[in-house]
N, C-alpha and C. Protein backbone atom coordinates (compact mmCIF):
# COMPACT_ATOMS: atom_id res chain seq x y z
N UNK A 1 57.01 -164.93 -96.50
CA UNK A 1 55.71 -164.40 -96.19
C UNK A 1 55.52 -164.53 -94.67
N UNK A 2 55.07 -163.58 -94.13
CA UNK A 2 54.63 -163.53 -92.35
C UNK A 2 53.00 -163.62 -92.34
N UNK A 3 53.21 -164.40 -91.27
CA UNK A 3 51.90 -164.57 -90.73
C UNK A 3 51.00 -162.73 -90.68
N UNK A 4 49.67 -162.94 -90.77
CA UNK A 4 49.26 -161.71 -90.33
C UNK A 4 48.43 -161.92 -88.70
N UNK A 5 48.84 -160.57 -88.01
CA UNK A 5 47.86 -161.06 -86.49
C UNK A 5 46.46 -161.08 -87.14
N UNK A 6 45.22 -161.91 -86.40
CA UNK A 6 44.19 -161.62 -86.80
C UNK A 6 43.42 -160.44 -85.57
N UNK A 7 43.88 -160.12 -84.99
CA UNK A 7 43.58 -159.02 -83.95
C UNK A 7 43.65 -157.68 -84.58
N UNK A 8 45.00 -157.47 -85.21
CA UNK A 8 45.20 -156.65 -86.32
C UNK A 8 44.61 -156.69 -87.31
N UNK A 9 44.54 -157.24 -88.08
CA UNK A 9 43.31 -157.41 -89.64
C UNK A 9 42.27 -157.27 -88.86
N UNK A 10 41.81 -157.53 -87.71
CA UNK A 10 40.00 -156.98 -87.30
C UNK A 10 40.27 -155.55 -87.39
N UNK A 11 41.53 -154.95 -86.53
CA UNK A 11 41.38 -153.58 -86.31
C UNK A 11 41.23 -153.00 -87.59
N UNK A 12 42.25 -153.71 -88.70
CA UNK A 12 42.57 -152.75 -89.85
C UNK A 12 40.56 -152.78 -90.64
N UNK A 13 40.23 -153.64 -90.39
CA UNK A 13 38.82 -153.76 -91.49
C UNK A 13 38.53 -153.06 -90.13
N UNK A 14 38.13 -152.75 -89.03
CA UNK A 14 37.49 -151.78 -88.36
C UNK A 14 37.87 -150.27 -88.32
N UNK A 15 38.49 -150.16 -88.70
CA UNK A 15 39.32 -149.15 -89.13
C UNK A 15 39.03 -148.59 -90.23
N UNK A 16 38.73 -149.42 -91.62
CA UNK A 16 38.26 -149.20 -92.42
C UNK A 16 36.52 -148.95 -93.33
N UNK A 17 35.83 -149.96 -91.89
CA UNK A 17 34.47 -149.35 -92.05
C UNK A 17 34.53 -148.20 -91.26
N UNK A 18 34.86 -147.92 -90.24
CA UNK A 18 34.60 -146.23 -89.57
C UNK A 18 35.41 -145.47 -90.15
N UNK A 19 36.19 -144.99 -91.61
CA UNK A 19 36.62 -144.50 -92.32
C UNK A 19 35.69 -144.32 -93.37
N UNK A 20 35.24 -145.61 -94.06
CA UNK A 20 34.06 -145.48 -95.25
C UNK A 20 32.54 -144.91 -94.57
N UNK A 21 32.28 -145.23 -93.49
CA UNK A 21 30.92 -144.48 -93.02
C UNK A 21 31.40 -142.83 -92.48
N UNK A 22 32.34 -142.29 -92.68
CA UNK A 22 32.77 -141.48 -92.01
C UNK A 22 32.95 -140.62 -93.65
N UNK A 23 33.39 -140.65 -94.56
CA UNK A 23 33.47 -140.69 -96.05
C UNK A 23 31.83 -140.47 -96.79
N UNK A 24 31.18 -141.87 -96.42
CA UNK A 24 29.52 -141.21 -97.00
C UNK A 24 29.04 -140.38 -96.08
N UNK A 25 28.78 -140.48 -94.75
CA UNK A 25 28.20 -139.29 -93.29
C UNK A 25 28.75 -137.98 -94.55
N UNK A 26 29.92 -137.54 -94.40
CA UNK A 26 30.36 -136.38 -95.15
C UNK A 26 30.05 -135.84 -96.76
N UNK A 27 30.20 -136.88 -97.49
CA UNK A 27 29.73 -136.46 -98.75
C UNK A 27 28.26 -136.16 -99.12
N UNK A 28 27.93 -137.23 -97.93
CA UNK A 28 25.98 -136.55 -98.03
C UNK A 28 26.10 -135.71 -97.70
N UNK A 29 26.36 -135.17 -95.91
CA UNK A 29 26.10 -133.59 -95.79
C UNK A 29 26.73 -132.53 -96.33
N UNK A 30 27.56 -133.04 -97.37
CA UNK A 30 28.16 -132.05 -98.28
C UNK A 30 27.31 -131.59 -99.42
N UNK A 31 26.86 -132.29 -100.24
CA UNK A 31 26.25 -132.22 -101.03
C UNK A 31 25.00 -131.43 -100.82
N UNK A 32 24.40 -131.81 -99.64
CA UNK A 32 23.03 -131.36 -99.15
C UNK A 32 23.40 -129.73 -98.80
N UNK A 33 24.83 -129.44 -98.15
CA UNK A 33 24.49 -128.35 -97.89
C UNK A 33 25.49 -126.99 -98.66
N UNK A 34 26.07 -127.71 -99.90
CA UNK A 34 26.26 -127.01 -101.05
C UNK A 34 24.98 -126.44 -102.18
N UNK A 35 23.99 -127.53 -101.95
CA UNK A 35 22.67 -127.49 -102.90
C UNK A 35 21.88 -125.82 -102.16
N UNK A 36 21.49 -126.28 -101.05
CA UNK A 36 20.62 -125.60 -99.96
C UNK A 36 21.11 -124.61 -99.45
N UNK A 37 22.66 -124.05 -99.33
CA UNK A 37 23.17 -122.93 -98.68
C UNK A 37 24.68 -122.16 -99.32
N UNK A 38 24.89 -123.07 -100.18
CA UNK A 38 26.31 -122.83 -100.77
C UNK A 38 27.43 -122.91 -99.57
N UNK A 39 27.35 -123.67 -98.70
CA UNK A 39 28.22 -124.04 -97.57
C UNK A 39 28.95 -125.38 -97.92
N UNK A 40 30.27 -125.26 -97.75
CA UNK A 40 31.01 -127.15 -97.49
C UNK A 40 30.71 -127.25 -95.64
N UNK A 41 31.01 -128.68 -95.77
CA UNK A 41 30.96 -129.10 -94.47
C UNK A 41 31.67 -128.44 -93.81
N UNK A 42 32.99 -128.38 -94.04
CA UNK A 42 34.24 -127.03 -93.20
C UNK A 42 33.62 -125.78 -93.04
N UNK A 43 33.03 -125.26 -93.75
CA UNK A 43 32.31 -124.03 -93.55
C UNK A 43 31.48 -124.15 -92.32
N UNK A 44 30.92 -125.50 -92.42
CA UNK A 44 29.62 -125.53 -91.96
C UNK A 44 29.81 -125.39 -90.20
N UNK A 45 31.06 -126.45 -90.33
CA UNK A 45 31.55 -126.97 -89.08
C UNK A 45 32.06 -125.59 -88.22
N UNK A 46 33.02 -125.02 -89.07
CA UNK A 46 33.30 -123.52 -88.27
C UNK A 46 32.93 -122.37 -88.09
N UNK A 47 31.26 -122.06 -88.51
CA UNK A 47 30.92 -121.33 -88.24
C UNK A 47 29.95 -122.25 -86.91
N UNK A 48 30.02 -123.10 -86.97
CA UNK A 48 29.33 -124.03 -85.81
C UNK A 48 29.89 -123.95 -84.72
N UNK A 49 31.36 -124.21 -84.65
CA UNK A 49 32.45 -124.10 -83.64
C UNK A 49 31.88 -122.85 -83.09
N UNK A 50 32.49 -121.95 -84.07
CA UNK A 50 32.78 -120.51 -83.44
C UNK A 50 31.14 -120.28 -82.88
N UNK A 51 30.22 -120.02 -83.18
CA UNK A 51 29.02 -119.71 -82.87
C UNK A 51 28.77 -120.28 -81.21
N UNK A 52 29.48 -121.10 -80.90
CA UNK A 52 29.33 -122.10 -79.17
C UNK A 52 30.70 -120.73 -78.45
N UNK A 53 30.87 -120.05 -78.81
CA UNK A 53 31.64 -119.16 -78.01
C UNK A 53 31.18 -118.46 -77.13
N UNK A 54 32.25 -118.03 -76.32
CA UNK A 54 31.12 -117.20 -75.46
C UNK A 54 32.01 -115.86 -74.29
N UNK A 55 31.85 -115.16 -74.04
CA UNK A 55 32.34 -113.98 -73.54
C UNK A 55 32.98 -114.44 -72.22
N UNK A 56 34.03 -114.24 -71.56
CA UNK A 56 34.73 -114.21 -70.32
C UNK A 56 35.48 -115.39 -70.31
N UNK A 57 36.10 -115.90 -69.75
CA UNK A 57 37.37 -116.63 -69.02
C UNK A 57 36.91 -117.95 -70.05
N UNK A 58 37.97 -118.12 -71.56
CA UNK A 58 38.42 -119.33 -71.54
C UNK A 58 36.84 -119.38 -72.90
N UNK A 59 36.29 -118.24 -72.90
CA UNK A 59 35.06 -118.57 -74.02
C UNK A 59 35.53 -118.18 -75.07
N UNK A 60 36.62 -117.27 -75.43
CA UNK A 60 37.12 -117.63 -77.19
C UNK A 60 38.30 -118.44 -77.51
N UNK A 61 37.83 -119.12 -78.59
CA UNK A 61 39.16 -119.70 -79.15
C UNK A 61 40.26 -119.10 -79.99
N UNK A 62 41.25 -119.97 -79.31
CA UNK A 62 42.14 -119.68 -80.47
C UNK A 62 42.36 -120.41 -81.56
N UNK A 63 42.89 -119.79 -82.72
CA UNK A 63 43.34 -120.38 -84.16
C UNK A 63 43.88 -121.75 -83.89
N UNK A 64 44.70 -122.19 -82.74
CA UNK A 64 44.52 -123.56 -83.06
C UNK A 64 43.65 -124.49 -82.14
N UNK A 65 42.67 -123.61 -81.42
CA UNK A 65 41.90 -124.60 -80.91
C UNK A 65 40.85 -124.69 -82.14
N UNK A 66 40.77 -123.52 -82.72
CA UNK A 66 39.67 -123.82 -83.83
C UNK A 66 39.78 -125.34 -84.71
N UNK A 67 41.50 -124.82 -84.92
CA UNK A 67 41.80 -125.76 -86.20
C UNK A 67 41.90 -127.41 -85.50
N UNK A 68 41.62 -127.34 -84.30
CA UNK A 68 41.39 -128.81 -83.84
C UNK A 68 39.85 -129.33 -83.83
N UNK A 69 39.42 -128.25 -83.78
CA UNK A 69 37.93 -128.46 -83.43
C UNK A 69 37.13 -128.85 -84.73
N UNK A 70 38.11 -128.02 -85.92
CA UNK A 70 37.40 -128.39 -87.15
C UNK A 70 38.06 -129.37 -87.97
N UNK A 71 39.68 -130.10 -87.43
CA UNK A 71 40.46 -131.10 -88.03
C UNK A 71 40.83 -130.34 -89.04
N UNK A 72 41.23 -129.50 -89.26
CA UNK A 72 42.23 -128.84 -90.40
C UNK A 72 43.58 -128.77 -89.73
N UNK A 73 44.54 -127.93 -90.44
CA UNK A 73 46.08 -127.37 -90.62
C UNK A 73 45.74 -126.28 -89.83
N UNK A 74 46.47 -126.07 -89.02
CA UNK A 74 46.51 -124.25 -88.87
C UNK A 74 46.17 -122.96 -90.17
N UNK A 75 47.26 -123.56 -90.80
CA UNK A 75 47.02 -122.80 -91.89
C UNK A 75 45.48 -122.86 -92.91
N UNK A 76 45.27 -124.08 -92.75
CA UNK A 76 43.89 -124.29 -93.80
C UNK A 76 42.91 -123.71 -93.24
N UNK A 77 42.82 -123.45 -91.64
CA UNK A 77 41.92 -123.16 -91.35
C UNK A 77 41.89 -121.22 -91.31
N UNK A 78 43.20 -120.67 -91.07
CA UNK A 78 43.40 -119.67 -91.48
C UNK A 78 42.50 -119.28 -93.07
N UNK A 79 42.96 -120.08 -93.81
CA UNK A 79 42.27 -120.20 -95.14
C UNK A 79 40.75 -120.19 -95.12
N UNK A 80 40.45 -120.66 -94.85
CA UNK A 80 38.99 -121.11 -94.33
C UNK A 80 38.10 -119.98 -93.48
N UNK A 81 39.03 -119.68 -93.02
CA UNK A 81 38.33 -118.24 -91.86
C UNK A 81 38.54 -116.74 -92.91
N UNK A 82 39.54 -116.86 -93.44
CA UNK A 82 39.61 -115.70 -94.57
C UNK A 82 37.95 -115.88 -96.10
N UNK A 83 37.72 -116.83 -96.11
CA UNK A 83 37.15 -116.87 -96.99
C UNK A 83 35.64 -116.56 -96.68
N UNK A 84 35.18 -117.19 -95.39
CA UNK A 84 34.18 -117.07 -94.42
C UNK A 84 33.77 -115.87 -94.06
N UNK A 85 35.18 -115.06 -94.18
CA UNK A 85 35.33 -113.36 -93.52
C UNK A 85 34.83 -112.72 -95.20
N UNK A 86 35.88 -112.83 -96.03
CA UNK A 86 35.34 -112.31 -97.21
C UNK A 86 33.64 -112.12 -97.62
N UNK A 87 32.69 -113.63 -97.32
CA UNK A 87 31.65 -113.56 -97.50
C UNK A 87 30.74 -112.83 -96.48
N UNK A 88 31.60 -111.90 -95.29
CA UNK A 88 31.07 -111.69 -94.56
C UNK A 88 30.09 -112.54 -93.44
N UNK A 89 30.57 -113.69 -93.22
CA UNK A 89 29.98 -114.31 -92.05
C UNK A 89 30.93 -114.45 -90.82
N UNK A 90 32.24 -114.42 -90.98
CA UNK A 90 32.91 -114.09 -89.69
C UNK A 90 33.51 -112.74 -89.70
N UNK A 91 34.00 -112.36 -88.65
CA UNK A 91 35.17 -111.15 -88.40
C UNK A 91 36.15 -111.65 -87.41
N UNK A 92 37.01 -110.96 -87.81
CA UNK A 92 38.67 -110.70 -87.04
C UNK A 92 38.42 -109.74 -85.65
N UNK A 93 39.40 -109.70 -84.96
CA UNK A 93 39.59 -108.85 -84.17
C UNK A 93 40.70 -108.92 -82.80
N UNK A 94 41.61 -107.75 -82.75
CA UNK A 94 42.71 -108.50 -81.79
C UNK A 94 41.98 -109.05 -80.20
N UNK A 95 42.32 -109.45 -79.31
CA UNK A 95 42.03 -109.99 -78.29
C UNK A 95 42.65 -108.91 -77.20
N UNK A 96 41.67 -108.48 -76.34
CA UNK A 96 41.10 -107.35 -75.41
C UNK A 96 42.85 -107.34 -74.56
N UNK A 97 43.30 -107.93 -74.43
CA UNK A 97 44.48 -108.45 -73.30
C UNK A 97 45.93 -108.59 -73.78
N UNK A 98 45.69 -109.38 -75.17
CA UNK A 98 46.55 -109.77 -75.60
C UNK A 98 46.75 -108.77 -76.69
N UNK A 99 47.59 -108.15 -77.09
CA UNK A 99 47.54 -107.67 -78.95
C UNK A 99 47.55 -108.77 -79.82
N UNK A 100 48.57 -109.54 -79.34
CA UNK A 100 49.43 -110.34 -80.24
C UNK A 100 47.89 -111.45 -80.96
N UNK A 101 47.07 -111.84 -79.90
CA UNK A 101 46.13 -112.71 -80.23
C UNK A 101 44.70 -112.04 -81.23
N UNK A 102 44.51 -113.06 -82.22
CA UNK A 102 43.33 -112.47 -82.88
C UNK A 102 42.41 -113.98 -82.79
N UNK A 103 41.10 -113.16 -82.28
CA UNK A 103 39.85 -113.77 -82.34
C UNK A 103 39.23 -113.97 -83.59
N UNK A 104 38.09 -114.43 -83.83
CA UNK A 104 37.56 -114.71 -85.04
C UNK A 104 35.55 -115.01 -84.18
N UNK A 105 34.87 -114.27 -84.53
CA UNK A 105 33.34 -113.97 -83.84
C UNK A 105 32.61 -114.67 -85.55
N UNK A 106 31.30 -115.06 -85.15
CA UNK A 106 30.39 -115.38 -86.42
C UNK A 106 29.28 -114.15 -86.01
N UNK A 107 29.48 -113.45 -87.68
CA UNK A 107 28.67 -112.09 -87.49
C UNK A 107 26.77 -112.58 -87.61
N UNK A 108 26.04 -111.28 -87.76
CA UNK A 108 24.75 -111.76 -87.61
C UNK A 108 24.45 -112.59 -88.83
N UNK A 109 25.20 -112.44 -90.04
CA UNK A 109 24.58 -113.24 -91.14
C UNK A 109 25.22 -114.38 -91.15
N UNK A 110 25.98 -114.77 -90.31
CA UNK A 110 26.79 -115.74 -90.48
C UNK A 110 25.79 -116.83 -89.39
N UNK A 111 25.28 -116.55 -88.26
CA UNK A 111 24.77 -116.94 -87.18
C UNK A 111 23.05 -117.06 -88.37
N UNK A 112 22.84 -116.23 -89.28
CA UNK A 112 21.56 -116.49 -89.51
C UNK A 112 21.95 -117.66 -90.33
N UNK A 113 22.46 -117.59 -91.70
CA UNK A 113 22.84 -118.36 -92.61
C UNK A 113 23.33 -120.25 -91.58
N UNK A 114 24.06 -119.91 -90.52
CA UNK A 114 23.80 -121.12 -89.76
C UNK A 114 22.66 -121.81 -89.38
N UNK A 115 21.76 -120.82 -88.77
CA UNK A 115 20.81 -121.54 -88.08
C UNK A 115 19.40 -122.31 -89.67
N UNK A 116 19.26 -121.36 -90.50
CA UNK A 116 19.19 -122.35 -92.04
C UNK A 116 19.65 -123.46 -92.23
N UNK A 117 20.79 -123.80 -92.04
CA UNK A 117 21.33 -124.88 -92.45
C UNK A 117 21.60 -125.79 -91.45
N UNK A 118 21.17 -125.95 -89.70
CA UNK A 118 21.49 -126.68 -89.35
C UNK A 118 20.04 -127.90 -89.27
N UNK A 119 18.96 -127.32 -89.77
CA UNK A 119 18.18 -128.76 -90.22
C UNK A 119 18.52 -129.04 -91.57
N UNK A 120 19.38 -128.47 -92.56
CA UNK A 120 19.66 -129.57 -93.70
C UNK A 120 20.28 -130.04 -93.11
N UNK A 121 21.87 -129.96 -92.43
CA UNK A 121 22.80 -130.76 -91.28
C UNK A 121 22.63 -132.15 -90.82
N UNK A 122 21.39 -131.60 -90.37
CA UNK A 122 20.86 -132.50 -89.37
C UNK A 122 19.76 -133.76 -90.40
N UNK A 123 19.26 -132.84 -91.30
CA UNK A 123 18.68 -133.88 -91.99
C UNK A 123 19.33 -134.89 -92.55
N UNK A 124 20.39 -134.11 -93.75
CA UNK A 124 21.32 -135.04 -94.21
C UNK A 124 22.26 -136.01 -93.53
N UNK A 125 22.56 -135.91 -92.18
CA UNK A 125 23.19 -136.81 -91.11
C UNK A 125 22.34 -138.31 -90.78
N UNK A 126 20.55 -137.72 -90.83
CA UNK A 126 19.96 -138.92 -90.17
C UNK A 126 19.90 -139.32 -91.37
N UNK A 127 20.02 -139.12 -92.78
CA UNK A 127 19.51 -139.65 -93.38
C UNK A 127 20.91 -140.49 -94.25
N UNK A 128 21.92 -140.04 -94.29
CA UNK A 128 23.15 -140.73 -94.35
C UNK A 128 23.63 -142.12 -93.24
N UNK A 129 23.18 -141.93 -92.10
CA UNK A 129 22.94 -142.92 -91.24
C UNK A 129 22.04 -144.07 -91.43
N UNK A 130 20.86 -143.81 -91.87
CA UNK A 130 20.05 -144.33 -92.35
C UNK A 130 20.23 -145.16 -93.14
N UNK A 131 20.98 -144.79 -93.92
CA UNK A 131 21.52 -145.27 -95.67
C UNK A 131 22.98 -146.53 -95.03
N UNK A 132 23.56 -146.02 -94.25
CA UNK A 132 24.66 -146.36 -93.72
C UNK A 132 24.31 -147.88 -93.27
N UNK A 133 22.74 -147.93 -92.17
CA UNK A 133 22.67 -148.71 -91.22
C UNK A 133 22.20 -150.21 -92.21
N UNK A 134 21.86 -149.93 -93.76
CA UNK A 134 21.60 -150.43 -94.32
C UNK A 134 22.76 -151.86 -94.70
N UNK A 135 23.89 -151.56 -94.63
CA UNK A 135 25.29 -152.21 -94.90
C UNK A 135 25.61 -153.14 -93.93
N UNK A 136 26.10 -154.17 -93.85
CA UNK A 136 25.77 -154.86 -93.15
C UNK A 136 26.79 -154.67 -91.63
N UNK A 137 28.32 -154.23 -92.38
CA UNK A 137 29.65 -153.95 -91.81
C UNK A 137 29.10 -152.86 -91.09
N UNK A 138 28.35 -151.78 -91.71
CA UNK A 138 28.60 -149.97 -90.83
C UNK A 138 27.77 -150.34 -89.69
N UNK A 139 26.29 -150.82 -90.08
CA UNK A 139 25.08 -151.54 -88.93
C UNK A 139 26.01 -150.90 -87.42
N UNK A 140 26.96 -151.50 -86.97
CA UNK A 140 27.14 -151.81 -85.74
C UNK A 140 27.70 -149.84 -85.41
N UNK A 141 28.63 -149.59 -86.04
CA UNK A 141 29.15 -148.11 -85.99
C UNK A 141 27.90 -147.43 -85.98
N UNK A 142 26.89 -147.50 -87.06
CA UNK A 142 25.39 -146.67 -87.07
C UNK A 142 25.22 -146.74 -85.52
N UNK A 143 24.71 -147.75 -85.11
CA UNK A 143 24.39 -147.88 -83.42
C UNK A 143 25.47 -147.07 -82.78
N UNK A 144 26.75 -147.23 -82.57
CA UNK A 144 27.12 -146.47 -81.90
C UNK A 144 27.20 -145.11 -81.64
N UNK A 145 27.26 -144.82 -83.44
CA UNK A 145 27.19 -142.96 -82.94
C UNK A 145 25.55 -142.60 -82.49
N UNK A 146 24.72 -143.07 -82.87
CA UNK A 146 22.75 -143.04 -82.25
C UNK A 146 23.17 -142.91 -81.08
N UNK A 147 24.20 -144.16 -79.91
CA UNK A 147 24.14 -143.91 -78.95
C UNK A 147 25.10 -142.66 -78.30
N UNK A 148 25.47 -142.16 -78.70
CA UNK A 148 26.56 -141.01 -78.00
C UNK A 148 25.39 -139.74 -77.49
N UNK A 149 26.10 -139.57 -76.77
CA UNK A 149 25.55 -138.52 -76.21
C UNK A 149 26.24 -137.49 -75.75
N UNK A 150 27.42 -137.25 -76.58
CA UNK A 150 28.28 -136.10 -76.20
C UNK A 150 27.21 -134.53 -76.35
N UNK A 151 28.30 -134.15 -75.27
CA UNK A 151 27.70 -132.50 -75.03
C UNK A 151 28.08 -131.72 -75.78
N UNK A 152 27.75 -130.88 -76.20
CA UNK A 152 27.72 -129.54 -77.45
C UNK A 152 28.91 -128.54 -77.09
């Protein structure tokens, strides 16, 4: 039997509450915004992405900046953008410069059907936090994401 580091066992149980608060954060706003919009969070997230786009030098993404932006596969997110397109909230289209490159735009119902759902989003987030800050382990993670202040 080996010793275990205890530096390591902190990381691994820290590791493992910002995994489990990261697990409920998601299944609440899943739930909330399957009820209220028929959206999953992936949905939710990439029509979110794409919607921050913007015309000229370096404002569309590509397929795998998407698929970073939303933590999928290349391919899943391919998946994901086909299905989005089917319901008519995104479109395709090759890229003005490139042939080879195809864009992906959030159409007007896709941009409406977003802006609906980003106070369930938002509701279900504070209120999963909420629920979260309750635990004694997440407490400290709750505080940290309150404090972030990343830019959009």
């Amino acid at each position: 039997m080996t010793a275990t580091d205890p530096a390591l066992t902190a990381l691994a149980q820290g590791w493992c509450a910002l995994s489990l608060l990261h697990g409920r954060i998601e299944a609440h706003i899943e739930r909330a915004l399957q009820a209220k919009h028929d959206l999953s969070v992936r949905e939710y997230s990439l029509l979110d992405v794409l919607s921050r786009q913007h015309e000229g030098e370096g404002g569309h993404l590509q397929m795998k900046q998407v698929a970073d932006a939303v933590v999928l596969s290349q391919s899943a997110t391919t998946r994901l953008v086909t299905r989005l397109e089917d319901r008519g909230l995104l479109e395709r289209y090759l890229c003005p410069t490139d042939r080879r490159g195809i864009y992906t735009n959030v159409t007007a119902a896709g941009l409406r059907l977003l802006d609906e759902a980003r106070p369930t989003n938002d509701a279900a987030l504070r209120e999963a936090l909420d629920e979260a800050a309750r635990t004694p382990e997440l407490l400290p993670l709750v505080k940290v994401v309150e404090s972030l202040n990343v830019p959009a």
